[in-house]
Protein backbone atom coordinates (compact mmCIF):
# COMPACT_ATOMS: atom_id res chain seq x y z
CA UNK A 1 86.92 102.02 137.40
CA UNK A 2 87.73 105.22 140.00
CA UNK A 3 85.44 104.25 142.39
CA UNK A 4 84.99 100.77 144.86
CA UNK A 5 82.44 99.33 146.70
CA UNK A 6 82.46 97.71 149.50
CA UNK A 7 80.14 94.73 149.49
CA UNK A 8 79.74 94.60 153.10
CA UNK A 9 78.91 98.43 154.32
CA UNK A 10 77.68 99.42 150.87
CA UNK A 11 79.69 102.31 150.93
CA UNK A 12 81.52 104.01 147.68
CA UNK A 13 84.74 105.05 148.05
CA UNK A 14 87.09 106.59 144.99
CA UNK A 15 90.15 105.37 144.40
CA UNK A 16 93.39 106.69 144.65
CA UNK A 17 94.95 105.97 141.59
CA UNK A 18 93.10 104.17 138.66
CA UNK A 19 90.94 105.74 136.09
CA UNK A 20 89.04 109.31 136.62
CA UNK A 21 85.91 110.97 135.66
CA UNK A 22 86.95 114.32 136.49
CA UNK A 23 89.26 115.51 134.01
CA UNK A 24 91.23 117.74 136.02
CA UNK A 25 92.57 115.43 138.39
CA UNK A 26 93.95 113.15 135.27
CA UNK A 27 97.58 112.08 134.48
CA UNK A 28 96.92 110.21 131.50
CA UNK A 29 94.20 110.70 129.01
CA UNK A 30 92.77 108.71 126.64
CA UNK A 31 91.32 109.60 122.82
CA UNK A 32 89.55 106.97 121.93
CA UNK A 33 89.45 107.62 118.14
CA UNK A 34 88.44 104.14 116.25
CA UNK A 35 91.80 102.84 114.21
CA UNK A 36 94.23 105.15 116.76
CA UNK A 37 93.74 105.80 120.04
CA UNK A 38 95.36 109.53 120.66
CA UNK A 39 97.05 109.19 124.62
CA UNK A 40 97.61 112.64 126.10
CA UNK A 41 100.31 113.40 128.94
CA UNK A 42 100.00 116.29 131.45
CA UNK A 43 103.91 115.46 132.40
CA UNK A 44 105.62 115.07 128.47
CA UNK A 45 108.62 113.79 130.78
CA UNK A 46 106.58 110.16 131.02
CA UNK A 47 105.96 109.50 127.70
CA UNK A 48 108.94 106.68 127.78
CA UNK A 49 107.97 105.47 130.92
CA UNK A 50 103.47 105.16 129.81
CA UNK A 51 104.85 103.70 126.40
CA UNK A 52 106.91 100.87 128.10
CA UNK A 53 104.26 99.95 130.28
CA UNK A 54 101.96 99.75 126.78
CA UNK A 55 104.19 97.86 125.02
CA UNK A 56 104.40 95.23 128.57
CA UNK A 57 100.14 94.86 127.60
CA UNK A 58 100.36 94.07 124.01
CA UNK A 59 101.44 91.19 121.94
CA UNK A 60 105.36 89.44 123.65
CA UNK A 61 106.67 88.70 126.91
CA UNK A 62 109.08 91.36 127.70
CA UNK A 63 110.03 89.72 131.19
CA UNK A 64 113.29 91.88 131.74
CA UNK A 65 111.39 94.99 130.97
CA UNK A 66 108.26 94.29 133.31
CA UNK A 67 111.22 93.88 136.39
CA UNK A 68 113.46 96.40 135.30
CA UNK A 69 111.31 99.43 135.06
CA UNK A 70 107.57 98.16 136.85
CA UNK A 71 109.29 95.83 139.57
CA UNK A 72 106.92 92.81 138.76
CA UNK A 73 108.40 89.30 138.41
CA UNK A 74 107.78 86.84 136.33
CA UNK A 75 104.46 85.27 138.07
CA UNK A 76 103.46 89.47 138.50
CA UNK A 77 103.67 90.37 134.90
CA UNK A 78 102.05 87.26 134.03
CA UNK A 79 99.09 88.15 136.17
CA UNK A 80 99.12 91.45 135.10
CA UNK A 81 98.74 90.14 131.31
CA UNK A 82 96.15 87.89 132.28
CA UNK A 83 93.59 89.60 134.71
CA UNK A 84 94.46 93.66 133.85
CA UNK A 85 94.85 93.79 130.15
CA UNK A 86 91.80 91.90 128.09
CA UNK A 87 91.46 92.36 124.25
CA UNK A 88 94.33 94.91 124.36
CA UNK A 89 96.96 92.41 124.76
CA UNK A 90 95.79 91.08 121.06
CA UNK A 91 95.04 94.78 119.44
CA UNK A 92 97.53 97.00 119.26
CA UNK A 93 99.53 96.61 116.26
CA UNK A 94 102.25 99.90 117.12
CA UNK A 95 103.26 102.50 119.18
CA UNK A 96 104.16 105.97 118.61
CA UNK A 97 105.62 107.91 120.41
CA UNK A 98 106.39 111.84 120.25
CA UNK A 99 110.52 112.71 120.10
CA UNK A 100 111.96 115.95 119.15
CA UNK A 101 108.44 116.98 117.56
CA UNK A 102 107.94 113.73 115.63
CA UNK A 103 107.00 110.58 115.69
CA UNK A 104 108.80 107.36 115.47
CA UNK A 105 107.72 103.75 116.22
CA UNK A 106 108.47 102.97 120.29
CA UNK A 107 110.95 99.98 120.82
CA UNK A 108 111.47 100.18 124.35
CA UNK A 109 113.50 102.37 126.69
CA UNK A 110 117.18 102.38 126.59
CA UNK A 111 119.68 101.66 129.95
CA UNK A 112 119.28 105.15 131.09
CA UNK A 113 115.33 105.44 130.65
CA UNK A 114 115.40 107.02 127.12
CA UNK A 115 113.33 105.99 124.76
CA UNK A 116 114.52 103.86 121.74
CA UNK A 117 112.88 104.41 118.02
CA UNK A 118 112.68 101.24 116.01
CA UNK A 119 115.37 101.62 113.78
CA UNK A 120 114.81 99.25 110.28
CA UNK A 121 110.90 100.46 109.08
CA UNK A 122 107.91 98.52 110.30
CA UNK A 123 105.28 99.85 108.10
CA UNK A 124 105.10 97.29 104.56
CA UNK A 125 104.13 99.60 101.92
CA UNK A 126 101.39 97.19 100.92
CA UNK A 127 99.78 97.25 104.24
CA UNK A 128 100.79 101.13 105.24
CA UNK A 129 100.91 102.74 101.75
CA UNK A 130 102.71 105.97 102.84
CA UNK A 131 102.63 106.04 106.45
CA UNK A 132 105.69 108.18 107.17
CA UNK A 133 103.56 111.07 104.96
CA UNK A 134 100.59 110.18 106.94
CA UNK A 135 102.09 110.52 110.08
CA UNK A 136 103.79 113.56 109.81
CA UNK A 137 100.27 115.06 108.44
CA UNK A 138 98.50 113.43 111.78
CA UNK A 139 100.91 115.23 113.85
CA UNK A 140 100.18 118.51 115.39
CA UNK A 141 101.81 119.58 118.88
CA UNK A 142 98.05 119.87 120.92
CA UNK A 143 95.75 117.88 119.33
CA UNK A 144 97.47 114.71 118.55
CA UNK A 145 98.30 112.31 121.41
CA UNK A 146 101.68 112.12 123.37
CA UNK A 147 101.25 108.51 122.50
CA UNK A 148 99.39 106.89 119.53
CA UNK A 149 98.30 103.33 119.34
CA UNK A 150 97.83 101.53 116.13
CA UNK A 151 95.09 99.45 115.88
CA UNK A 152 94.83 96.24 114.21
CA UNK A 153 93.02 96.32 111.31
CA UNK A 154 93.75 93.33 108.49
CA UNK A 155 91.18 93.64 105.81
CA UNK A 156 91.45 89.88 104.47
CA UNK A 157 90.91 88.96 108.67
CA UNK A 158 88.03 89.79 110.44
CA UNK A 159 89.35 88.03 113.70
CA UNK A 160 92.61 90.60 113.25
CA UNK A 161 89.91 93.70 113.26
CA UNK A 162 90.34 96.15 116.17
CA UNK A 163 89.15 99.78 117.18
CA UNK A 164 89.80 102.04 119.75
CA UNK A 165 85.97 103.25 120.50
CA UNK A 166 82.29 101.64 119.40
CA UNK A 167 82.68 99.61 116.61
CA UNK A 168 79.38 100.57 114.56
CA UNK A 169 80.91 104.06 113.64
CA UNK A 170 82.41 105.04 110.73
CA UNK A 171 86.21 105.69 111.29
CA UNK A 172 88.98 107.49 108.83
CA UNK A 173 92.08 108.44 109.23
CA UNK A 174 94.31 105.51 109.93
CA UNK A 175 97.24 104.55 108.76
CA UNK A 176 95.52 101.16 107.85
CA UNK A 177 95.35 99.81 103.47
CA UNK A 178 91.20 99.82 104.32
CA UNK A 179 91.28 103.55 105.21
CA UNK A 180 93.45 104.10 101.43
CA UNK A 181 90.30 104.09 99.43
CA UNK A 182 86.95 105.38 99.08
CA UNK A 183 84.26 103.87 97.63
CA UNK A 184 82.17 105.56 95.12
CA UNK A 185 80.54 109.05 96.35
CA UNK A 186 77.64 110.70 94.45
CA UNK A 187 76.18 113.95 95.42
CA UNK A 188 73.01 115.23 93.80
CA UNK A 189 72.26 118.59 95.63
CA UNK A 190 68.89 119.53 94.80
CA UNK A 191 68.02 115.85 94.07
CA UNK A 192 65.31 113.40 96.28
CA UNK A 193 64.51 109.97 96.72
CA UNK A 194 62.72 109.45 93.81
CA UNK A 195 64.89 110.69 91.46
CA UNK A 196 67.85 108.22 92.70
CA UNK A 197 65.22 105.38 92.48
CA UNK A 198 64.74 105.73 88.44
CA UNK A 199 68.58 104.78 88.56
CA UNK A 200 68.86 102.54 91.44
CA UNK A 201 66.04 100.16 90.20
CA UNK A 202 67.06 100.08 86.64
CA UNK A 203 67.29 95.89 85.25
CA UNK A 204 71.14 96.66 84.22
CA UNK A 205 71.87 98.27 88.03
CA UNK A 206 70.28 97.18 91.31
CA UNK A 207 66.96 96.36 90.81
CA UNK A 208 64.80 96.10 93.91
CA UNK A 209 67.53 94.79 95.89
CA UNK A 210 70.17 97.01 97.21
CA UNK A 211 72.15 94.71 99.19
CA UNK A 212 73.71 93.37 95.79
CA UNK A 213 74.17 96.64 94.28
CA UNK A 214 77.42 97.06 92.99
CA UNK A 215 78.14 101.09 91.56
CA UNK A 216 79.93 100.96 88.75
CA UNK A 217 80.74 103.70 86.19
CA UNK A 218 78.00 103.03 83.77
CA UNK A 219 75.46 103.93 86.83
CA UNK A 220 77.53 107.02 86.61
CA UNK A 221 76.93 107.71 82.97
CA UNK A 222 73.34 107.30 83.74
CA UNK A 223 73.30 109.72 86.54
CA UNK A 224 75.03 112.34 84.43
CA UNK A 225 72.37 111.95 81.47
CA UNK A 226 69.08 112.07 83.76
CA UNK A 227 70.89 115.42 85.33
CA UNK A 228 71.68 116.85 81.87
CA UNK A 229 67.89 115.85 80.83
CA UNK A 230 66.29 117.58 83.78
CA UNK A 231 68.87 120.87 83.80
CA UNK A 232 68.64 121.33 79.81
């Protein structure tokens, strides 16, 4: 992505503008960080200006916008969407943006280039239980992003699933009702394999098949006695 070839000579050229591998000469960087992707400035003074071009790559038409402040017409920004953006343009659900050392949820720029904070609240408390708390505990003036996106993440809709980074990891910290719980967590320091198995494989539990294991608070109970039993 910073570098072309040219099919004809074979030569490798880097580009002047585009993406970077050397960190030093970057304007924008990315966090890549599963449900939110952290984006960090090196000039604070273009967060409005990053943000609107973000919100011109996700979901809408914002056709005004793309002229106004990116000079592309309507067959440009189209092309843009099309050919530049990919899976993006389906993924990000918002955008935050950091004002006055907080966040609030971007809504485009205003007439004079400021940037505008959605004003009613976007965040359902069924889908975002607390987000405003969460939020202001993500928030910390170097190591959260300039920008944040908001990844998709509908837990009753696999198709409405994204992540910002490799999707096989384990992710927490979203603002997202699948990152609100946790499932059941045992830890038996001291403990081994074979111990866990005598509980694992009981009829009442898992037997030999894990897959269909379902903990449960009686498994619990069980735990607890074979501990007392071996620590009498």
């Amino acid at each position: 992505m910073y570098k072309k070839k040219d099919e004809t000579t074979k030569q490798i050229t880097a580009l002047p503008y585009g993406a970077t591998n050397i960190i030093d000469k970057a304007e924008v960087i990315a966090g890549l960080n599963g449900p939110m992707a952290h984006i960090y400035l090196n000039n604070s003074g273009r967060i409005g200006k990053v943000a609107e071009l973000l919100r011109l790559s996700i979901q809408g038409e914002y056709l005004n916008e793309a002229l106004k402040w990116w000079d592309m017409d309507d067959l440009d920004y189209r092309y843009f969407k099309e050919t530049k953006i990919g899976r993006m343009k389906s993924s990000v659900d918002k955008i935050l943006i950091r004002i006055s050392d907080n966040y609030c949820v971007f809504d485009g720029l205003n007439a004079d280039g400021s940037m505008n904070c959605a004003i009613t609240d976007p965040f359902p408390q069924m889908e975002y239980p607390n987000a405003w708390e969460r939020i202001k505990g993500v928030n910390h003036p170097k190591r959260s992003g300039d920008i944040i996106l908001l990844m998709k993440d509908d837990i009753n809709n696999i198709d409405q699933r994204f992540t910002a980074g490799v999707s096989c990891k384990s992710w927490h910290g979203s603002l997202n009702r699948s990152d609100s719980y946790v499932p059941f967590i045992f830890a038996y320091p001291g403990g081994n394999q074979f111990e866990i198995n005598r509980v694992l494989k009981r009829e009442n539990i898992c037997k030999e098949d894990y897959r269909n294991c379902r903990g449960n608070w009686k498994m619990a109970e069980i735990i607890k006695e074979i501990i007392s039993e071996q620590y009498k």
